[in-house]
N, C-alpha and C. Protein backbone atom coordinates (compact mmCIF):
# COMPACT_ATOMS: atom_id res chain seq x y z
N UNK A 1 -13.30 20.15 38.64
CA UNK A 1 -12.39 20.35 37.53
C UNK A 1 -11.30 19.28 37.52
N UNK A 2 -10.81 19.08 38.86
CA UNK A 2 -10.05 17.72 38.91
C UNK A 2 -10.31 16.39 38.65
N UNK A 3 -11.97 16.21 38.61
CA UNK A 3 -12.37 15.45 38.10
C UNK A 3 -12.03 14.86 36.67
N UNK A 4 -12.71 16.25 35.71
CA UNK A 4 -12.70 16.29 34.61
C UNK A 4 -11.55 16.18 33.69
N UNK A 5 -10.24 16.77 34.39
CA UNK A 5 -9.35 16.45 33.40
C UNK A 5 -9.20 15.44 33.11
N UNK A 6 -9.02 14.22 33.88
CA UNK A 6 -8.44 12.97 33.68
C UNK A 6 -9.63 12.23 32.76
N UNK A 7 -10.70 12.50 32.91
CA UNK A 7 -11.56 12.05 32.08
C UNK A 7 -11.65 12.48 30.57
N UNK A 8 -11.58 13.60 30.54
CA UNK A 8 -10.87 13.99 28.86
C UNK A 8 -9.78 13.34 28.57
N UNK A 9 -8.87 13.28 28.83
CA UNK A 9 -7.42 13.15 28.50
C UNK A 9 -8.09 11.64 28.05
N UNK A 10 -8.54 10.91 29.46
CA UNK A 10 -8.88 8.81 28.26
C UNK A 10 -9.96 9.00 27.45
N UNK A 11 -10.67 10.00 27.12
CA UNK A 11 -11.39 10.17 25.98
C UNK A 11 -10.46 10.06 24.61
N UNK A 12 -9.80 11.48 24.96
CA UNK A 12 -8.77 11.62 23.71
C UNK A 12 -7.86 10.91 23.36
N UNK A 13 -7.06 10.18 24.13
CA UNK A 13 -6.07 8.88 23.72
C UNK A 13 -7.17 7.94 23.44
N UNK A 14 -8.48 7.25 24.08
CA UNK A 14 -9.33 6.38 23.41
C UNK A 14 -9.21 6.95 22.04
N UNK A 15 -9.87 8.21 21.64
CA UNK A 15 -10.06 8.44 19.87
C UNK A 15 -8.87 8.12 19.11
N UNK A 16 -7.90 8.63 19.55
CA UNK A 16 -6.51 8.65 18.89
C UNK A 16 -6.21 6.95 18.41
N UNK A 17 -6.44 6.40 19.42
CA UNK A 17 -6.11 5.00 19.29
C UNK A 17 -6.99 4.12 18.39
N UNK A 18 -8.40 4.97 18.27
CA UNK A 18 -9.26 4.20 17.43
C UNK A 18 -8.95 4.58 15.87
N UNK A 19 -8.56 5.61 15.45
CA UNK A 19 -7.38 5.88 14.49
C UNK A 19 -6.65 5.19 13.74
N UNK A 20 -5.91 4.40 14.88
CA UNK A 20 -4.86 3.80 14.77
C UNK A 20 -4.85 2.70 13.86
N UNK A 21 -6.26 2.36 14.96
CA UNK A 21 -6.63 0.48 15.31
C UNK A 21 -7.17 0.32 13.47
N UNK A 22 -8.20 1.69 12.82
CA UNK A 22 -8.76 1.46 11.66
C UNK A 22 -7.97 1.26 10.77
N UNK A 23 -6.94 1.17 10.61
CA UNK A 23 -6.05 1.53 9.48
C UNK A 23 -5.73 -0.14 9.03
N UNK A 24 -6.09 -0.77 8.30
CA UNK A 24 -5.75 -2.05 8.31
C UNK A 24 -4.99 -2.72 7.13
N UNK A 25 -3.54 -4.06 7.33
CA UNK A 25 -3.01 -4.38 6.33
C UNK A 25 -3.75 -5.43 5.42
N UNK A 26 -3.88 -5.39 4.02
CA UNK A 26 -4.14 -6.35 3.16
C UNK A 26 -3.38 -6.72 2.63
N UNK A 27 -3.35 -7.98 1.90
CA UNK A 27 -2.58 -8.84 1.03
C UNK A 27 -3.12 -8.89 -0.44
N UNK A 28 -2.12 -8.70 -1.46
CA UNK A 28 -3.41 -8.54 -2.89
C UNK A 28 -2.10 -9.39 -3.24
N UNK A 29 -2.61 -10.25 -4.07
CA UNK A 29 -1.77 -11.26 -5.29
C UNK A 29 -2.23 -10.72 -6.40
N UNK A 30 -0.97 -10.72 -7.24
CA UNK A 30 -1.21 -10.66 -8.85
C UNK A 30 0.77 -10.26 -9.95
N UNK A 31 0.63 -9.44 -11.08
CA UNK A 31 1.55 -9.50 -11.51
C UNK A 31 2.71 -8.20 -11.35
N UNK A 32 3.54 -8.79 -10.61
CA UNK A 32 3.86 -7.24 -10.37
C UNK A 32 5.33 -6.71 -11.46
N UNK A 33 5.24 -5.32 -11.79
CA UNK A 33 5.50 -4.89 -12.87
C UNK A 33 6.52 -3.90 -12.77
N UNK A 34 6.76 -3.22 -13.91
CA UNK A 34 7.36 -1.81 -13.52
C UNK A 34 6.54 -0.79 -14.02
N UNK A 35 6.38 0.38 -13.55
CA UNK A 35 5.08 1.16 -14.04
C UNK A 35 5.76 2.29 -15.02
N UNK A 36 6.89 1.93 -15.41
CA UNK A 36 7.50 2.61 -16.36
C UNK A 36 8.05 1.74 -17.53
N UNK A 37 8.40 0.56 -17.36
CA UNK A 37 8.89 0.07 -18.30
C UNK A 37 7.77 -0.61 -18.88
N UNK A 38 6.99 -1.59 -18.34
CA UNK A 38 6.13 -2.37 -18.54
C UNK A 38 4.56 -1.74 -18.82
N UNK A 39 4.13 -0.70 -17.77
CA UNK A 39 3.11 -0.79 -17.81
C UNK A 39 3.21 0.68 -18.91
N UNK A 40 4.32 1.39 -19.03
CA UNK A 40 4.24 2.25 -19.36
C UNK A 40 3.50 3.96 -18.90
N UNK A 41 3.50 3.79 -18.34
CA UNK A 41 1.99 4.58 -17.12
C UNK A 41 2.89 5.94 -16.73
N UNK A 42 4.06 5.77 -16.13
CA UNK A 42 4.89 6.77 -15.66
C UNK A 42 6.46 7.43 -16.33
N UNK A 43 6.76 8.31 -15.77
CA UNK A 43 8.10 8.53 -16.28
C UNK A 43 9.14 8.05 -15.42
N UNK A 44 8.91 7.84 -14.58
CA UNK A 44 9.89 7.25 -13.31
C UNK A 44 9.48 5.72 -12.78
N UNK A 45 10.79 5.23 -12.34
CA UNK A 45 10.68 3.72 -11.92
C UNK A 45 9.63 3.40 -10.65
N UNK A 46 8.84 2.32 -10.34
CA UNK A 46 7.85 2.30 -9.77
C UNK A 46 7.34 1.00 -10.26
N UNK A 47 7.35 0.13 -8.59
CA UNK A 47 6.25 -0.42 -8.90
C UNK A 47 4.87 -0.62 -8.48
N UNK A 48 4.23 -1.72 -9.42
CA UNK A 48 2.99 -1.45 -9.40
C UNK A 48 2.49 -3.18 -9.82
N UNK A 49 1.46 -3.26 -8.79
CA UNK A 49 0.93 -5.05 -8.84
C UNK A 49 -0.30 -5.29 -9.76
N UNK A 50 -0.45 -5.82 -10.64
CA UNK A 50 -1.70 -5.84 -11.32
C UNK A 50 -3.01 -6.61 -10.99
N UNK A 51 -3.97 -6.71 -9.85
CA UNK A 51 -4.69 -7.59 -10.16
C UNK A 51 -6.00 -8.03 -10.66
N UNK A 52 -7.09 -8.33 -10.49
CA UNK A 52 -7.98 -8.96 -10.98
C UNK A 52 -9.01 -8.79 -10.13
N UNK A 53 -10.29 -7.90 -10.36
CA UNK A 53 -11.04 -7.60 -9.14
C UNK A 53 -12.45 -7.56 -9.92
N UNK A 54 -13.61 -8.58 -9.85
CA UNK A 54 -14.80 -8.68 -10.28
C UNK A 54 -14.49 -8.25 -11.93
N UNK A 55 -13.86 -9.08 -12.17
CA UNK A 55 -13.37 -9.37 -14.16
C UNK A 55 -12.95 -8.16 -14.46
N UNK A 56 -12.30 -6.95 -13.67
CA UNK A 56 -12.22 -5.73 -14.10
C UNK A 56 -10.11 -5.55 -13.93
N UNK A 57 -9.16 -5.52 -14.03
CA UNK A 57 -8.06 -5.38 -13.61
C UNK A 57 -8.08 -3.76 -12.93
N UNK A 58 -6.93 -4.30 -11.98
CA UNK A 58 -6.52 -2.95 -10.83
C UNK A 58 -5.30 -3.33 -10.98
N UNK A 59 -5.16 -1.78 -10.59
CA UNK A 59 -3.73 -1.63 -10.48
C UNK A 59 -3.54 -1.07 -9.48
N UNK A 60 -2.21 -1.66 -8.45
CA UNK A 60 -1.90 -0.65 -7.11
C UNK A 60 -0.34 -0.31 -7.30
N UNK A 61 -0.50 0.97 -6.92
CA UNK A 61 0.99 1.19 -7.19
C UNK A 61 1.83 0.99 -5.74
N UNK A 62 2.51 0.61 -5.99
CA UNK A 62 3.49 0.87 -4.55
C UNK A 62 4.27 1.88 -4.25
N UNK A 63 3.83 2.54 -2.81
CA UNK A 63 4.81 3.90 -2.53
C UNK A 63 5.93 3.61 -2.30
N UNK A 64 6.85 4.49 -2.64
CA UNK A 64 8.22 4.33 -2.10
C UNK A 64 8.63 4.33 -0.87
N UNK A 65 9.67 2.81 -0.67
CA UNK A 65 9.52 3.05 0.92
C UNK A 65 10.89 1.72 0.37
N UNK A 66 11.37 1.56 1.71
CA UNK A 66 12.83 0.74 1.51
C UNK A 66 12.68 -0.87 1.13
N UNK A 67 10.97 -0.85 1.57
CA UNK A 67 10.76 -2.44 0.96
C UNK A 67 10.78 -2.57 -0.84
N UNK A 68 10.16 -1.49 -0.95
CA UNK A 68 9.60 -1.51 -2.70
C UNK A 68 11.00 -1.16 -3.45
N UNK A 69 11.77 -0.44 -3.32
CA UNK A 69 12.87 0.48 -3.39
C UNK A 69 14.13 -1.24 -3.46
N UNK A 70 14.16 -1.77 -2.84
CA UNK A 70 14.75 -3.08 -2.78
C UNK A 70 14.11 -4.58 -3.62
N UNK A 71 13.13 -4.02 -3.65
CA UNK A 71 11.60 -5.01 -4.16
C UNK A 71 11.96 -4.94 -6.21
N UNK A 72 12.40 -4.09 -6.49
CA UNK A 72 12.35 -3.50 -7.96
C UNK A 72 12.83 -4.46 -8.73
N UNK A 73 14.14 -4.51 -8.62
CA UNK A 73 15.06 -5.51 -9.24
C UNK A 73 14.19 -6.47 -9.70
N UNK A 74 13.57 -7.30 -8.89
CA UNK A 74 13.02 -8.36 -9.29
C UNK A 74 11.73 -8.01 -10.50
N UNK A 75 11.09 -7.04 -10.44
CA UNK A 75 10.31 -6.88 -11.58
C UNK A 75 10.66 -5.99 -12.90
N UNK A 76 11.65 -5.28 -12.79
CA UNK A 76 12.00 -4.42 -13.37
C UNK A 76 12.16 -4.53 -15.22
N UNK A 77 12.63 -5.82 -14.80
CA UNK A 77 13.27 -6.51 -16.58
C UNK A 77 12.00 -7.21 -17.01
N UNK A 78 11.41 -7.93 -15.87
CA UNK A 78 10.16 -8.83 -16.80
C UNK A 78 9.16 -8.76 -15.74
N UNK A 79 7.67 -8.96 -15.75
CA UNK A 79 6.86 -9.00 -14.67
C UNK A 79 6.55 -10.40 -13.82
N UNK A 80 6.13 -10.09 -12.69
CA UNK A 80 6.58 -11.84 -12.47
C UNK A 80 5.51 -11.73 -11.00
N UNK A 81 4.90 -12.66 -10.92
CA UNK A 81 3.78 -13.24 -10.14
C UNK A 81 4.11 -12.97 -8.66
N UNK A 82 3.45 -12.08 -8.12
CA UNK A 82 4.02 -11.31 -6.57
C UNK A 82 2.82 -11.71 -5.47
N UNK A 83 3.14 -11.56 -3.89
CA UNK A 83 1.99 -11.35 -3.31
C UNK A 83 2.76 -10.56 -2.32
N UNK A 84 1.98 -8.80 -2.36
CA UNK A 84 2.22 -8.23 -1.12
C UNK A 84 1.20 -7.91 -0.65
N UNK A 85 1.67 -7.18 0.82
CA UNK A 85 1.22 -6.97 2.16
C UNK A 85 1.52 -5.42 2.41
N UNK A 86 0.42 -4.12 2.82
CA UNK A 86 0.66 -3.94 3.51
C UNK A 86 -1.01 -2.89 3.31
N UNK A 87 -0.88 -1.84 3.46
CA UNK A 87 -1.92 -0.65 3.74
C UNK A 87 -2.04 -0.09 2.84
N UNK A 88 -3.53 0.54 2.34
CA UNK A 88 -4.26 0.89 0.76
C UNK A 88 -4.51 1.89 1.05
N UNK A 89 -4.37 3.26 0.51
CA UNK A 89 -5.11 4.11 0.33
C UNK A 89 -5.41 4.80 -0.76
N UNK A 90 -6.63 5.73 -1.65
CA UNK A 90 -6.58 6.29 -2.40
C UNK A 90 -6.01 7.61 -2.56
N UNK A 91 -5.33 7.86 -4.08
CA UNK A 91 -5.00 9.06 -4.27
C UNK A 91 -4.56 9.75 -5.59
N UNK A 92 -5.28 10.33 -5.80
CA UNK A 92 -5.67 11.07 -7.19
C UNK A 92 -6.16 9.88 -8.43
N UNK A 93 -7.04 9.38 -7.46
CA UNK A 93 -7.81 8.28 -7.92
C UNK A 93 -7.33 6.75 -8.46
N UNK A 94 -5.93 6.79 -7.87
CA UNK A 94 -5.12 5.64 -8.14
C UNK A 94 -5.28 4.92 -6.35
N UNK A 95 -5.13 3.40 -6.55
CA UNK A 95 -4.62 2.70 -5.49
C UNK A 95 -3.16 2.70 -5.25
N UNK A 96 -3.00 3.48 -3.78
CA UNK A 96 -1.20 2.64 -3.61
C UNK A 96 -1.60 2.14 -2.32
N UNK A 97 -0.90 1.04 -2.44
CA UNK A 97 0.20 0.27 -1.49
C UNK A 97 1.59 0.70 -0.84
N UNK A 98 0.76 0.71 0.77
CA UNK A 98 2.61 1.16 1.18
C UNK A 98 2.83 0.04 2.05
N UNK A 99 3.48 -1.16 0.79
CA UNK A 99 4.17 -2.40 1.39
C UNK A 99 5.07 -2.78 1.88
N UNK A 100 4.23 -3.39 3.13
CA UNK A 100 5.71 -3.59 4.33
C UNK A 100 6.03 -5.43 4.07
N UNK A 101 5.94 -5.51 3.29
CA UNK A 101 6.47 -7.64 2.85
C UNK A 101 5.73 -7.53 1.39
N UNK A 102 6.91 -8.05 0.39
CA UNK A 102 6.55 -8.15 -0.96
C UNK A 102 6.89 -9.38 -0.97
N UNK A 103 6.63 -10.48 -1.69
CA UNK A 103 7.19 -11.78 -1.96
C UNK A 103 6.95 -12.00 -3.54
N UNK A 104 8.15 -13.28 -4.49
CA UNK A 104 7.73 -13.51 -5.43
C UNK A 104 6.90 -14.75 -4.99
């Protein structure tokens, strides 16, 4: 039995960590907007990057978080040519982005 514990336990931190490791950041270029003023899409401020994926446009929205939240200003009044960075996931069949580096 003394065996065994220690051998579970680096099983389970191995899985945990493989978790971790899957979760990966991308970079998408395109126009980034406001998804209320511009894109019209929402009732609340938000943005959202437009790009260009096999002649079809996407849209990712960005979750709120202190990068995007600071990030606004700059798209808010007019849309303007962005490239961020960070982790994609789906949800309620929309793409967001929870970007950790936005750049114009």
């Amino acid at each position: 039995m003394r065996k065994l514990f220690p051998l579970l336990s680096v099983a389970v931190l191995s899985s945990g960590l493989t978790l971790v490791w899957a979760v990966e950041e991308v970079t998408i270029t395109g126009e980034g907007q406001c998804a209320k003023c511009s894109l019209k899409e929402t009732n609340f401020f938000n943005n959202a990057t437009v790009t260009e994926k096999d002649g079809e446009k996407v849209t990712y929205y960005l979750t709120k978080n202190a990068v995007s939240k600071a990030f606004h200003k700059n798209i808010c009044t007019e849309p303007k040519q962005v490239k961020a960075t960070g982790e994609v996931k789906e949800e309620q069949g929309k793409k967001m982005l929870n970007a950790s580096k936005i750049e114009v």
